[in-house]
N, C-alpha and C. Protein backbone atom coordinates (compact mmCIF):
# COMPACT_ATOMS: atom_id res chain seq x y z
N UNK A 1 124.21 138.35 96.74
CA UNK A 1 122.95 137.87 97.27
C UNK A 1 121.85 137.96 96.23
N UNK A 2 122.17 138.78 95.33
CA UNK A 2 120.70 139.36 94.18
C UNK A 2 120.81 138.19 93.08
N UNK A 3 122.47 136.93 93.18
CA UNK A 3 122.29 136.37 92.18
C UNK A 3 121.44 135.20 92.63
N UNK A 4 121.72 134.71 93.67
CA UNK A 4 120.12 133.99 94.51
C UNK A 4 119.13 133.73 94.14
N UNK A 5 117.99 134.85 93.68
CA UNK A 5 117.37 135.06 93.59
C UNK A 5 117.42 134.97 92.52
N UNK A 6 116.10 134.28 91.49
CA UNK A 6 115.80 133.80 90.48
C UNK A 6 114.13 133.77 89.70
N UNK A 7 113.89 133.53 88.77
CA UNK A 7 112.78 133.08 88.39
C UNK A 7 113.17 131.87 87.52
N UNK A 8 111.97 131.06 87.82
CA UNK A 8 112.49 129.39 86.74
C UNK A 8 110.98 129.17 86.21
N UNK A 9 111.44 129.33 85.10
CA UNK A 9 109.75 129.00 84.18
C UNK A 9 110.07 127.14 84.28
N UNK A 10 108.52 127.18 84.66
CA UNK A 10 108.12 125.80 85.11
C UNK A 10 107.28 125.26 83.96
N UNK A 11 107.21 124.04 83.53
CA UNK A 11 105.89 124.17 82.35
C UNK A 11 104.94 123.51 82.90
N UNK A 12 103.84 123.67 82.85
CA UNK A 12 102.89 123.15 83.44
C UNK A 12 101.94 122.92 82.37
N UNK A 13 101.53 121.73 82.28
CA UNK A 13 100.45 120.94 81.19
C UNK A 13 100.85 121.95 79.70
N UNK A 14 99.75 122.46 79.20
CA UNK A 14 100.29 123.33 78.24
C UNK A 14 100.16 124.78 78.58
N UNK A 15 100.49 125.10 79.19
CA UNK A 15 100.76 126.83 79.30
C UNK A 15 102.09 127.02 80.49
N UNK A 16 102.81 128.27 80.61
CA UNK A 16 103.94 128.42 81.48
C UNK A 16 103.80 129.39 82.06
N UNK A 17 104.11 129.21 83.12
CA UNK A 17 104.01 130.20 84.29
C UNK A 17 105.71 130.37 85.33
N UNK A 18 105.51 131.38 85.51
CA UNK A 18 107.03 131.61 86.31
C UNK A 18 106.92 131.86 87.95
N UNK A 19 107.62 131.52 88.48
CA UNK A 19 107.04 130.93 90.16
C UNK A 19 108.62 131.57 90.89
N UNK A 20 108.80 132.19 91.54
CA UNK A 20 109.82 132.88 91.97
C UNK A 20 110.72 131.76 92.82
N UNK A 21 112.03 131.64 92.90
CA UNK A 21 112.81 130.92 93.53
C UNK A 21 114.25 131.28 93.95
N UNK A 22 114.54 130.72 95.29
CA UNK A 22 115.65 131.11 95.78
C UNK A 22 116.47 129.75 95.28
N UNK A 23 117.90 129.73 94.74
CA UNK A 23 118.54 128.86 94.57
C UNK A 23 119.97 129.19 94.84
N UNK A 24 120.39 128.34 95.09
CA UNK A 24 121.70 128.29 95.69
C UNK A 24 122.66 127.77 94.93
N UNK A 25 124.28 127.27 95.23
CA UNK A 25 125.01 126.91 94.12
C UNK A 25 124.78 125.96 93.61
N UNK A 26 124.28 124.59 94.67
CA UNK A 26 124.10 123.41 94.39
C UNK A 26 123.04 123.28 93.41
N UNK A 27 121.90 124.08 93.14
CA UNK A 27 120.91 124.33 92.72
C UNK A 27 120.63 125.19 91.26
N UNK A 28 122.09 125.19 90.64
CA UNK A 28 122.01 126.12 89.29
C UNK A 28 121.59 125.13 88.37
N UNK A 29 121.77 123.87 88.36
CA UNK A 29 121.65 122.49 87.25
C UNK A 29 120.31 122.99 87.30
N UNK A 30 119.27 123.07 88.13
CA UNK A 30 117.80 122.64 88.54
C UNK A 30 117.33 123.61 87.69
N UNK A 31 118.11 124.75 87.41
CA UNK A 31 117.35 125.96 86.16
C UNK A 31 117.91 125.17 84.56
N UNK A 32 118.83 124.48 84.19
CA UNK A 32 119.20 123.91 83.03
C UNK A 32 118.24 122.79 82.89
N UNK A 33 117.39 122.28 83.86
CA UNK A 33 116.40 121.46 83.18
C UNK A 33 116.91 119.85 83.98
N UNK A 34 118.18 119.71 84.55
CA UNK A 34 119.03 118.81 85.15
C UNK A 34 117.55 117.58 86.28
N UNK A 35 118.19 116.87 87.17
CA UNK A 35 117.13 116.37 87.73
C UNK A 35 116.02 117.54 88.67
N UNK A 36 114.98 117.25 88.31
CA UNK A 36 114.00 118.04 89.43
C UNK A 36 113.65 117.66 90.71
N UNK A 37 113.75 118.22 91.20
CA UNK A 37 113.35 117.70 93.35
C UNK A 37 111.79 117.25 93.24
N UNK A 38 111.43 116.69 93.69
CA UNK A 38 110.16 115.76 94.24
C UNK A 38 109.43 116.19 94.21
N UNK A 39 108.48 116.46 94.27
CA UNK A 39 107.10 117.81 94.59
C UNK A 39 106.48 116.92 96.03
N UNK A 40 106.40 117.95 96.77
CA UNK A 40 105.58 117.61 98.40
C UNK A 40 104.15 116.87 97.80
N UNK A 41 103.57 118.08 97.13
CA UNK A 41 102.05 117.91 97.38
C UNK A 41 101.27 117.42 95.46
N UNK A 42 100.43 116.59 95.74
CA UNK A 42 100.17 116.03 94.53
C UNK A 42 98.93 116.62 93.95
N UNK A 43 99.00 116.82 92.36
CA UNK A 43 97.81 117.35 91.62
C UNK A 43 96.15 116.59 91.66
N UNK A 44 95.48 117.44 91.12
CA UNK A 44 94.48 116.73 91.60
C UNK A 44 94.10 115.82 90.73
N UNK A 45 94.59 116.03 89.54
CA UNK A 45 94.61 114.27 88.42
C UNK A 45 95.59 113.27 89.15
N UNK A 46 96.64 113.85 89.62
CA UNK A 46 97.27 112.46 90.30
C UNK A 46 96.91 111.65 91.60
N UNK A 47 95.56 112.45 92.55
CA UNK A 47 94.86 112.19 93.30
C UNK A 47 94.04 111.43 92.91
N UNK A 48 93.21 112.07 91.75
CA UNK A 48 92.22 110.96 90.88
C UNK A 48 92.75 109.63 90.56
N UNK A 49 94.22 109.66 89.93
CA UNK A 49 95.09 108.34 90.07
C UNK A 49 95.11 107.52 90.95
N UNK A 50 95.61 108.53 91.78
CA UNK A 50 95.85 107.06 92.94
C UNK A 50 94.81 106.81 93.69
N UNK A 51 93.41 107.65 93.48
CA UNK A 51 92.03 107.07 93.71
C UNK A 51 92.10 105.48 92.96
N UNK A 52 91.91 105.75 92.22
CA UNK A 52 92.08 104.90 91.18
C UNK A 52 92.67 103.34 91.56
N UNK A 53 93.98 103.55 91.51
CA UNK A 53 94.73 102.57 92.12
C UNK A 53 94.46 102.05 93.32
N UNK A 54 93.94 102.64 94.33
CA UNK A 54 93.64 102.49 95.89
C UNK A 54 92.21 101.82 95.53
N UNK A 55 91.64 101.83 94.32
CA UNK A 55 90.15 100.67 93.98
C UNK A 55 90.58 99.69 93.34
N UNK A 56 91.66 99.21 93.01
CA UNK A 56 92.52 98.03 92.60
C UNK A 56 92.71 97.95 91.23
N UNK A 57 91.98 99.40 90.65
CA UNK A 57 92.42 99.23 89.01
C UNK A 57 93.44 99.56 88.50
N UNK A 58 94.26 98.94 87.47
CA UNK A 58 95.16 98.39 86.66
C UNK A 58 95.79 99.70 85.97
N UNK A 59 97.33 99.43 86.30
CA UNK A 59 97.75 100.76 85.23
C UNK A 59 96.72 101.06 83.81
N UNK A 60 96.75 99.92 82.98
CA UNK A 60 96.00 100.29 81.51
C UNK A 60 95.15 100.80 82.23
N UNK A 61 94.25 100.35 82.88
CA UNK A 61 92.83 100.98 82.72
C UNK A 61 92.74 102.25 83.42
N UNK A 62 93.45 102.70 84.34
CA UNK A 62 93.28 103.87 84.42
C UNK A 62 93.47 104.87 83.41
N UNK A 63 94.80 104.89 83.00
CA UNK A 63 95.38 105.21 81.75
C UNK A 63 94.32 105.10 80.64
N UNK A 64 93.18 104.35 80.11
CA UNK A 64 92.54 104.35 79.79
C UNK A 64 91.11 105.19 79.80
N UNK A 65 90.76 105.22 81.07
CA UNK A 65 89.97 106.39 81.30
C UNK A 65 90.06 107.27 81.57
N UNK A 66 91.22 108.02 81.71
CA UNK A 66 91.70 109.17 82.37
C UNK A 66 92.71 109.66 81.12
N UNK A 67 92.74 109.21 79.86
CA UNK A 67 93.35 109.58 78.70
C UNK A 67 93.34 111.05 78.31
N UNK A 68 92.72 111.70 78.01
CA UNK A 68 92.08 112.52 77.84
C UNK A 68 92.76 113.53 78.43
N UNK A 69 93.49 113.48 80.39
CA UNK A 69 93.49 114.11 81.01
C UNK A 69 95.18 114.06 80.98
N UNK A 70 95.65 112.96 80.79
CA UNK A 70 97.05 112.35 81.06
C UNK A 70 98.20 112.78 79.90
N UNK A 71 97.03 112.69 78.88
CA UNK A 71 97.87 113.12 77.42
C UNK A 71 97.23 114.26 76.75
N UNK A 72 97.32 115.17 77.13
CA UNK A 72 95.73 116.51 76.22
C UNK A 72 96.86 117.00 74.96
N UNK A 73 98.02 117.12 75.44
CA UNK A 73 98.87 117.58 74.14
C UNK A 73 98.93 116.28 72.73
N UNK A 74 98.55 115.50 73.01
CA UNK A 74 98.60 114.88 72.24
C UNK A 74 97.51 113.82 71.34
N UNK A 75 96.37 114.92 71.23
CA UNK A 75 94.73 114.79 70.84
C UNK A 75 95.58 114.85 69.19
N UNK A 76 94.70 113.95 68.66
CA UNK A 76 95.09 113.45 67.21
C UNK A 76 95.52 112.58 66.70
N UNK A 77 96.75 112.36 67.69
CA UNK A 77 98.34 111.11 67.64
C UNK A 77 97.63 109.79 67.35
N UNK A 78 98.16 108.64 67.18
CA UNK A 78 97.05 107.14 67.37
C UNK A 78 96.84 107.00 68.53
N UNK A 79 95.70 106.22 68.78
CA UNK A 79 95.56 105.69 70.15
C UNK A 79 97.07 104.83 71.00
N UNK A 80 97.30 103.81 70.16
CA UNK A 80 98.50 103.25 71.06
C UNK A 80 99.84 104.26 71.28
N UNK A 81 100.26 105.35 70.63
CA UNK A 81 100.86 106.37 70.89
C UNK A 81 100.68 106.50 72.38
N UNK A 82 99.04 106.94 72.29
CA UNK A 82 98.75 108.23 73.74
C UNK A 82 98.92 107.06 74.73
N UNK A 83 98.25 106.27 74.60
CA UNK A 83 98.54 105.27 75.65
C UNK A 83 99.47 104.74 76.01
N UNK A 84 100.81 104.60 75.51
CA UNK A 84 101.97 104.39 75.82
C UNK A 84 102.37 105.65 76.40
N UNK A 85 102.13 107.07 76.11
CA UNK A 85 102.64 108.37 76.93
C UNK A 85 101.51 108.24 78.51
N UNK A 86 100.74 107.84 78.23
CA UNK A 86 99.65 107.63 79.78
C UNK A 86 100.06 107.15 80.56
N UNK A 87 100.73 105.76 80.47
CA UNK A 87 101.20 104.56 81.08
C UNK A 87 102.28 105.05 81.67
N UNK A 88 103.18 105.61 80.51
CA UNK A 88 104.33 105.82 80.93
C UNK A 88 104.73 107.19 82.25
N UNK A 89 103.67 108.20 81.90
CA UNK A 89 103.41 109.11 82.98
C UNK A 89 102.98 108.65 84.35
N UNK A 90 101.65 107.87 84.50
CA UNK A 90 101.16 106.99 85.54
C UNK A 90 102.37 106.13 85.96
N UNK A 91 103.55 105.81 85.21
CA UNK A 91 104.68 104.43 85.99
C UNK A 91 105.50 105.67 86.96
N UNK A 92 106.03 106.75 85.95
CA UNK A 92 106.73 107.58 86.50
C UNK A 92 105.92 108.31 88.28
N UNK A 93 104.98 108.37 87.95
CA UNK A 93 104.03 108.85 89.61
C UNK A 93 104.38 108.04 90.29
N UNK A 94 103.91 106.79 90.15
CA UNK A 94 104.59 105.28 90.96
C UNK A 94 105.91 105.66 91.24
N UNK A 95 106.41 106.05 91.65
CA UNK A 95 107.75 106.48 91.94
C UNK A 95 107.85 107.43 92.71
N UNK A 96 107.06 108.35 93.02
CA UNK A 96 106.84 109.10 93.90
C UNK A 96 106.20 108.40 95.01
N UNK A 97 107.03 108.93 96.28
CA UNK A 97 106.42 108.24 97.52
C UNK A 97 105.57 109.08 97.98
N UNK A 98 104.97 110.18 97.77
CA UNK A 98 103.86 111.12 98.27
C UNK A 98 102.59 110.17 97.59
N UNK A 99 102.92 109.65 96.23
CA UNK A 99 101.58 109.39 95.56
C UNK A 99 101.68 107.88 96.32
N UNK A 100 102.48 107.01 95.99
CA UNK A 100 102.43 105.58 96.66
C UNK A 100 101.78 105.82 98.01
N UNK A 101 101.78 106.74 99.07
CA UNK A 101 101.00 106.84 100.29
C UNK A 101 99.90 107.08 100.17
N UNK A 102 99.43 107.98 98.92
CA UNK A 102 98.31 108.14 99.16
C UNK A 102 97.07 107.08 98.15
N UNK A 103 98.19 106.17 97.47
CA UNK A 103 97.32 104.95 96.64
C UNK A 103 97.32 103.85 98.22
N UNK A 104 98.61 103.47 98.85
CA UNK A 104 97.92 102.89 99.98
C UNK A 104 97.09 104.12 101.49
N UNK A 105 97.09 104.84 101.31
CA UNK A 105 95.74 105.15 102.28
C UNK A 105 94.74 104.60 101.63
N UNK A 106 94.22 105.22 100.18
CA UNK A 106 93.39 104.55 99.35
C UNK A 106 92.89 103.43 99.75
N UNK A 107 94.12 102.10 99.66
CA UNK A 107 93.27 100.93 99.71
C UNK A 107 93.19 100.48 101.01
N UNK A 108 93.68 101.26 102.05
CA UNK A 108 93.66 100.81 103.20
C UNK A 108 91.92 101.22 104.06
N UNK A 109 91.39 102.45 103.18
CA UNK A 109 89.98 103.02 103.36
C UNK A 109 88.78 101.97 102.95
N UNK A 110 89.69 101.28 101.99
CA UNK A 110 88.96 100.38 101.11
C UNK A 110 88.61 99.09 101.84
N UNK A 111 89.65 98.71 102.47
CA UNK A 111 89.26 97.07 102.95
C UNK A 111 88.95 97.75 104.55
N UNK A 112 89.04 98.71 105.27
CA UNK A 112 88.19 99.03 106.51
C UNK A 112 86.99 99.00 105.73
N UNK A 113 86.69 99.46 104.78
CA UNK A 113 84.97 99.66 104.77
C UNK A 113 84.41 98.36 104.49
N UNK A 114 85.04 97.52 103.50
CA UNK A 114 84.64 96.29 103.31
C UNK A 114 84.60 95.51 104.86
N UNK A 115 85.52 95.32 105.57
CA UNK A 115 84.94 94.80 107.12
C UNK A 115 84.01 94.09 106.87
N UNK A 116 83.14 95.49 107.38
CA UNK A 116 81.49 94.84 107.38
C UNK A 116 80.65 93.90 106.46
N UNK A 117 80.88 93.85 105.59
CA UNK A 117 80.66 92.80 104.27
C UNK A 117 81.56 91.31 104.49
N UNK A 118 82.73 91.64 105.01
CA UNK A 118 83.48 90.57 105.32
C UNK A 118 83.07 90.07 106.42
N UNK A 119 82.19 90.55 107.16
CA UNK A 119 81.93 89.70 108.65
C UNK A 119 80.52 88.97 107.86
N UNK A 120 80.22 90.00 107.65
CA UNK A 120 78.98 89.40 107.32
C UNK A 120 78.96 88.37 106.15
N UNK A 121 79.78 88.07 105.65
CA UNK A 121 79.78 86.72 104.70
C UNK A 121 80.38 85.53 105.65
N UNK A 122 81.19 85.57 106.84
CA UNK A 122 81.58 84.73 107.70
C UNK A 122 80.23 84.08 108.15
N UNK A 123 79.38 85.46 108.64
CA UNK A 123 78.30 85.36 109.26
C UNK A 123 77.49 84.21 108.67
N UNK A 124 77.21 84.36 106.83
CA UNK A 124 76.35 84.06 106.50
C UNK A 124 77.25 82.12 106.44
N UNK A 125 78.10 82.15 105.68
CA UNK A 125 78.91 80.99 105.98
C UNK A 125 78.37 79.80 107.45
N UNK A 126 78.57 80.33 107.74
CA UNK A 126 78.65 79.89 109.01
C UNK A 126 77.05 79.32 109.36
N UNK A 127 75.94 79.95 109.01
CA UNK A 127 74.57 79.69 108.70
C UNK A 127 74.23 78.27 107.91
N UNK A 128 75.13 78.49 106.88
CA UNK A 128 75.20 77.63 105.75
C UNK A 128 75.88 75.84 106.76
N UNK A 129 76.37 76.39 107.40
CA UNK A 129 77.00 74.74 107.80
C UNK A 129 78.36 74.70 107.93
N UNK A 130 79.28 76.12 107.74
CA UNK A 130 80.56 75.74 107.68
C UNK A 130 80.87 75.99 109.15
N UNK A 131 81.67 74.68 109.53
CA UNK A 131 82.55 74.58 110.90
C UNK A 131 83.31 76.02 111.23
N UNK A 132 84.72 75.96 110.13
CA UNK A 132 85.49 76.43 110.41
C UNK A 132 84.79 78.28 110.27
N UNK A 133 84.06 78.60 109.98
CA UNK A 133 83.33 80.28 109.67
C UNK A 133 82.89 80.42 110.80
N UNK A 134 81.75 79.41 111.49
CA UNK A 134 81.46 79.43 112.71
C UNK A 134 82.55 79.88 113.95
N UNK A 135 83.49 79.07 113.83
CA UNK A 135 84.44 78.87 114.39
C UNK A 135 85.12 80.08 114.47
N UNK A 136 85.40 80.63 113.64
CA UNK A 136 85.86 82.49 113.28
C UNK A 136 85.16 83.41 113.93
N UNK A 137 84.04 83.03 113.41
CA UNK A 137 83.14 84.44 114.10
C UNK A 137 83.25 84.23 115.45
N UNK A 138 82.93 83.03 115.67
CA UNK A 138 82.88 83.04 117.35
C UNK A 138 84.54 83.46 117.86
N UNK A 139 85.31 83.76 117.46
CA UNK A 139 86.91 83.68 117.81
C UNK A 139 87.09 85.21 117.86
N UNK A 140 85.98 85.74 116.95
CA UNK A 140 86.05 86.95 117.04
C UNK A 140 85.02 88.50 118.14
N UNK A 141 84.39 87.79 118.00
CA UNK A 141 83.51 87.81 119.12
C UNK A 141 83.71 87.76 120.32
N UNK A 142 85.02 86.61 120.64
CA UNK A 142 85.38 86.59 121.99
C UNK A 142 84.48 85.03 122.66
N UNK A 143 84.19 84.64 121.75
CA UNK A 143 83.05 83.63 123.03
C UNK A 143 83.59 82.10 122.61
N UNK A 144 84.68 82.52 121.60
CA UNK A 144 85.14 80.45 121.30
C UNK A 144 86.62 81.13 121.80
N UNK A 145 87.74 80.20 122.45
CA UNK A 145 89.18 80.22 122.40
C UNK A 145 89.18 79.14 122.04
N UNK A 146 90.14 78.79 120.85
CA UNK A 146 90.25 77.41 120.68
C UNK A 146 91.65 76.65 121.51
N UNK A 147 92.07 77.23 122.89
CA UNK A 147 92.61 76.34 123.50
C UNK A 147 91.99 75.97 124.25
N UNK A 148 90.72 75.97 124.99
CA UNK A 148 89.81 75.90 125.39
C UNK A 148 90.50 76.59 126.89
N UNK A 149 90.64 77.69 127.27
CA UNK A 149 90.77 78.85 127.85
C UNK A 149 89.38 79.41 128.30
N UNK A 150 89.16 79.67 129.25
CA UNK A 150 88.00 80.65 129.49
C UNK A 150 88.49 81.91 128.83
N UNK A 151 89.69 82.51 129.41
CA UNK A 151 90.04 83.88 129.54
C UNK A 151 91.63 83.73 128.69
N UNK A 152 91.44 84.62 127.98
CA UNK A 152 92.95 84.61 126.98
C UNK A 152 93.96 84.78 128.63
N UNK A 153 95.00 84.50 128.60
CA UNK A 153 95.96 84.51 129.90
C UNK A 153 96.82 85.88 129.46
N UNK A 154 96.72 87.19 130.32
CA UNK A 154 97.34 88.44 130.31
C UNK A 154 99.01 88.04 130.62
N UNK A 155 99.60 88.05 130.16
CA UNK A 155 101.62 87.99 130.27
C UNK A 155 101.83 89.53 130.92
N UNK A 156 102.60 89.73 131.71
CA UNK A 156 103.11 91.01 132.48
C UNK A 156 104.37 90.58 132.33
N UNK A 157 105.29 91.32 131.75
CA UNK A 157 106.84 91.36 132.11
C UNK A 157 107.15 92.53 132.53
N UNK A 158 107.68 92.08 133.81
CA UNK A 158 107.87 93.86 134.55
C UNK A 158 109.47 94.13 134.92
N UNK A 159 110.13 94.55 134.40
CA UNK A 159 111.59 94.22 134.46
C UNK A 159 112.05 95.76 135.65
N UNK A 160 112.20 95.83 136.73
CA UNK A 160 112.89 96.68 137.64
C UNK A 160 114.18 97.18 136.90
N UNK A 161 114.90 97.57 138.26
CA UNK A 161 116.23 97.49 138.20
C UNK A 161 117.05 96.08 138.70
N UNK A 162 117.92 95.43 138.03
CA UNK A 162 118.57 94.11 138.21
C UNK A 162 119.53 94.37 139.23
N UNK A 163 119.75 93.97 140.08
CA UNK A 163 120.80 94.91 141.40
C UNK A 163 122.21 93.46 141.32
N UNK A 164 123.31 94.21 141.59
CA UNK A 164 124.11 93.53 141.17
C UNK A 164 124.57 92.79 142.71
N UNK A 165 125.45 91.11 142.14
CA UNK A 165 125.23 90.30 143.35
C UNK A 165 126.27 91.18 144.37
N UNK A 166 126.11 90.92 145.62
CA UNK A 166 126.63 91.55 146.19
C UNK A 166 127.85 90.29 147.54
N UNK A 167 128.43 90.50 148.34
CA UNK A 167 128.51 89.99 149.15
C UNK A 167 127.58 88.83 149.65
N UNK A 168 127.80 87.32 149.71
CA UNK A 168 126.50 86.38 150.50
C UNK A 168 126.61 86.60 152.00
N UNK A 169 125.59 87.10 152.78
CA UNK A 169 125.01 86.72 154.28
C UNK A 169 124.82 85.61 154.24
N UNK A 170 125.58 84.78 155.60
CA UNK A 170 124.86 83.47 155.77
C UNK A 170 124.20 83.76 157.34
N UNK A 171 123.43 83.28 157.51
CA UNK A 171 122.38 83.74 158.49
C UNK A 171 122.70 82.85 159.28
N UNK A 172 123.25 83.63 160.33
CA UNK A 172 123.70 83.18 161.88
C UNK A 172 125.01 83.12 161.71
N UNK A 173 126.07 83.47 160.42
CA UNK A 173 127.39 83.05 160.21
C UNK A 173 127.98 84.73 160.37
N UNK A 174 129.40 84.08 160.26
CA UNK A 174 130.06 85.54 159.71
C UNK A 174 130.95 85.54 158.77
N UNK A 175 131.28 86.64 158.08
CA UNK A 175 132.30 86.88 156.72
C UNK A 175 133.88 86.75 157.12
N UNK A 176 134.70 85.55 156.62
CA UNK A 176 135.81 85.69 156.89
C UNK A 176 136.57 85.77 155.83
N UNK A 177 137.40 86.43 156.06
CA UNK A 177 138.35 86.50 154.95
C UNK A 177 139.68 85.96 155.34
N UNK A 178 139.95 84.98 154.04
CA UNK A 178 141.24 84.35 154.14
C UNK A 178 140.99 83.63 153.13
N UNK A 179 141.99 82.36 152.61
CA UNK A 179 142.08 82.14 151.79
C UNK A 179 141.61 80.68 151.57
N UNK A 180 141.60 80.19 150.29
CA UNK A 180 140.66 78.77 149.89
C UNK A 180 141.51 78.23 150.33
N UNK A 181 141.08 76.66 151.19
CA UNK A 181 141.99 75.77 151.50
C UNK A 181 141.42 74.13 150.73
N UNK A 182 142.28 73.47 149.99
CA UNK A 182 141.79 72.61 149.12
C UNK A 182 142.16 71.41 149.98
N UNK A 183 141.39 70.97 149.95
CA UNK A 183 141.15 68.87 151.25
C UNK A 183 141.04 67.94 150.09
């Protein structure tokens, strides 16, 4: 049980720190350096990232302004060096589905807030002379249907229990049994 129990120096940016871990058999590669498991929760430069991304800017350019932060071991090197190690760090995040969720929450914060700017250019549209803007806003609003509907029509499908056919009653008759006779 005591061989379990482990320490795995982790490297982190430039300095190392040792973080206690239980590992198991399947799990001895993961101390040789072999593939690493996913990380749950994301740093706060890779938050700044996918800030970033969730405002619609461009691998380079993030990578570009965030240089500094992406590549620090490698202050000196040429510029197209670091920027090819930036890029290439920022593609590798893209790959993580913790960060991809949180570049689309990002832009999903982004076009709710715009909304309001977006109505309001329909709005202004529509001032201007355009049919079809008019036509929107009012659609949205509730006060145009363009099938010319008062009231959108509510659909109910209400499905019971289907009861299976049973015996036919003929009303005023009775059930005989015997056999088909063909005329």
């Amino acid at each position: 049980m005591d061989s379990l129990f482990g320490w795995v120096d982790v490297a982190l940016g430039s300095g190392v720190s040792s973080i206690p871990c239980i590992l198991g058999p399947m799990d001895q590669s993961l101390v040789a350096g072999a593939n690493k498991p996913a990380k749950r929760e994301l740093s706060q430069l890779q938050i700044s990232a996918a800030t970033a991304y969730g405002h619609g800017m461009s691998r380079r350019e993030i990578a570009k302004a965030m240089l500094e932060h992406l590549t620090p071991t490698t202050v000196g090197k040429p510029m197209d060096f670091r920027m090819k190690r930036a890029t290439r760090r920022l593609r590798l995040w893209e790959k993580n589905q913790v960060f991809r969720d949180r570049v689309y929450s990002g832009a999903i914060t982004n076009v709710d807030m715009a909304v309001p700017s977006i109505l309001n250019g329909i709005v202004g549209r529509a001032r201007r002379g355009r049919v079809d803007a008019a036509r929107l806003a009012l659609e949205i609003t509730g006060r145009h249907n363009p099938k010319g509907e008062q009231n959108a029509p509510v659909v109910v499908v209400a499905i019971d229990g289907i009861q299976r056919p049973g015996p036919i009653q003929v009303a005023d008759g009775e059930v005989v049994d015997g056999e088909a006779v063909e005329r």
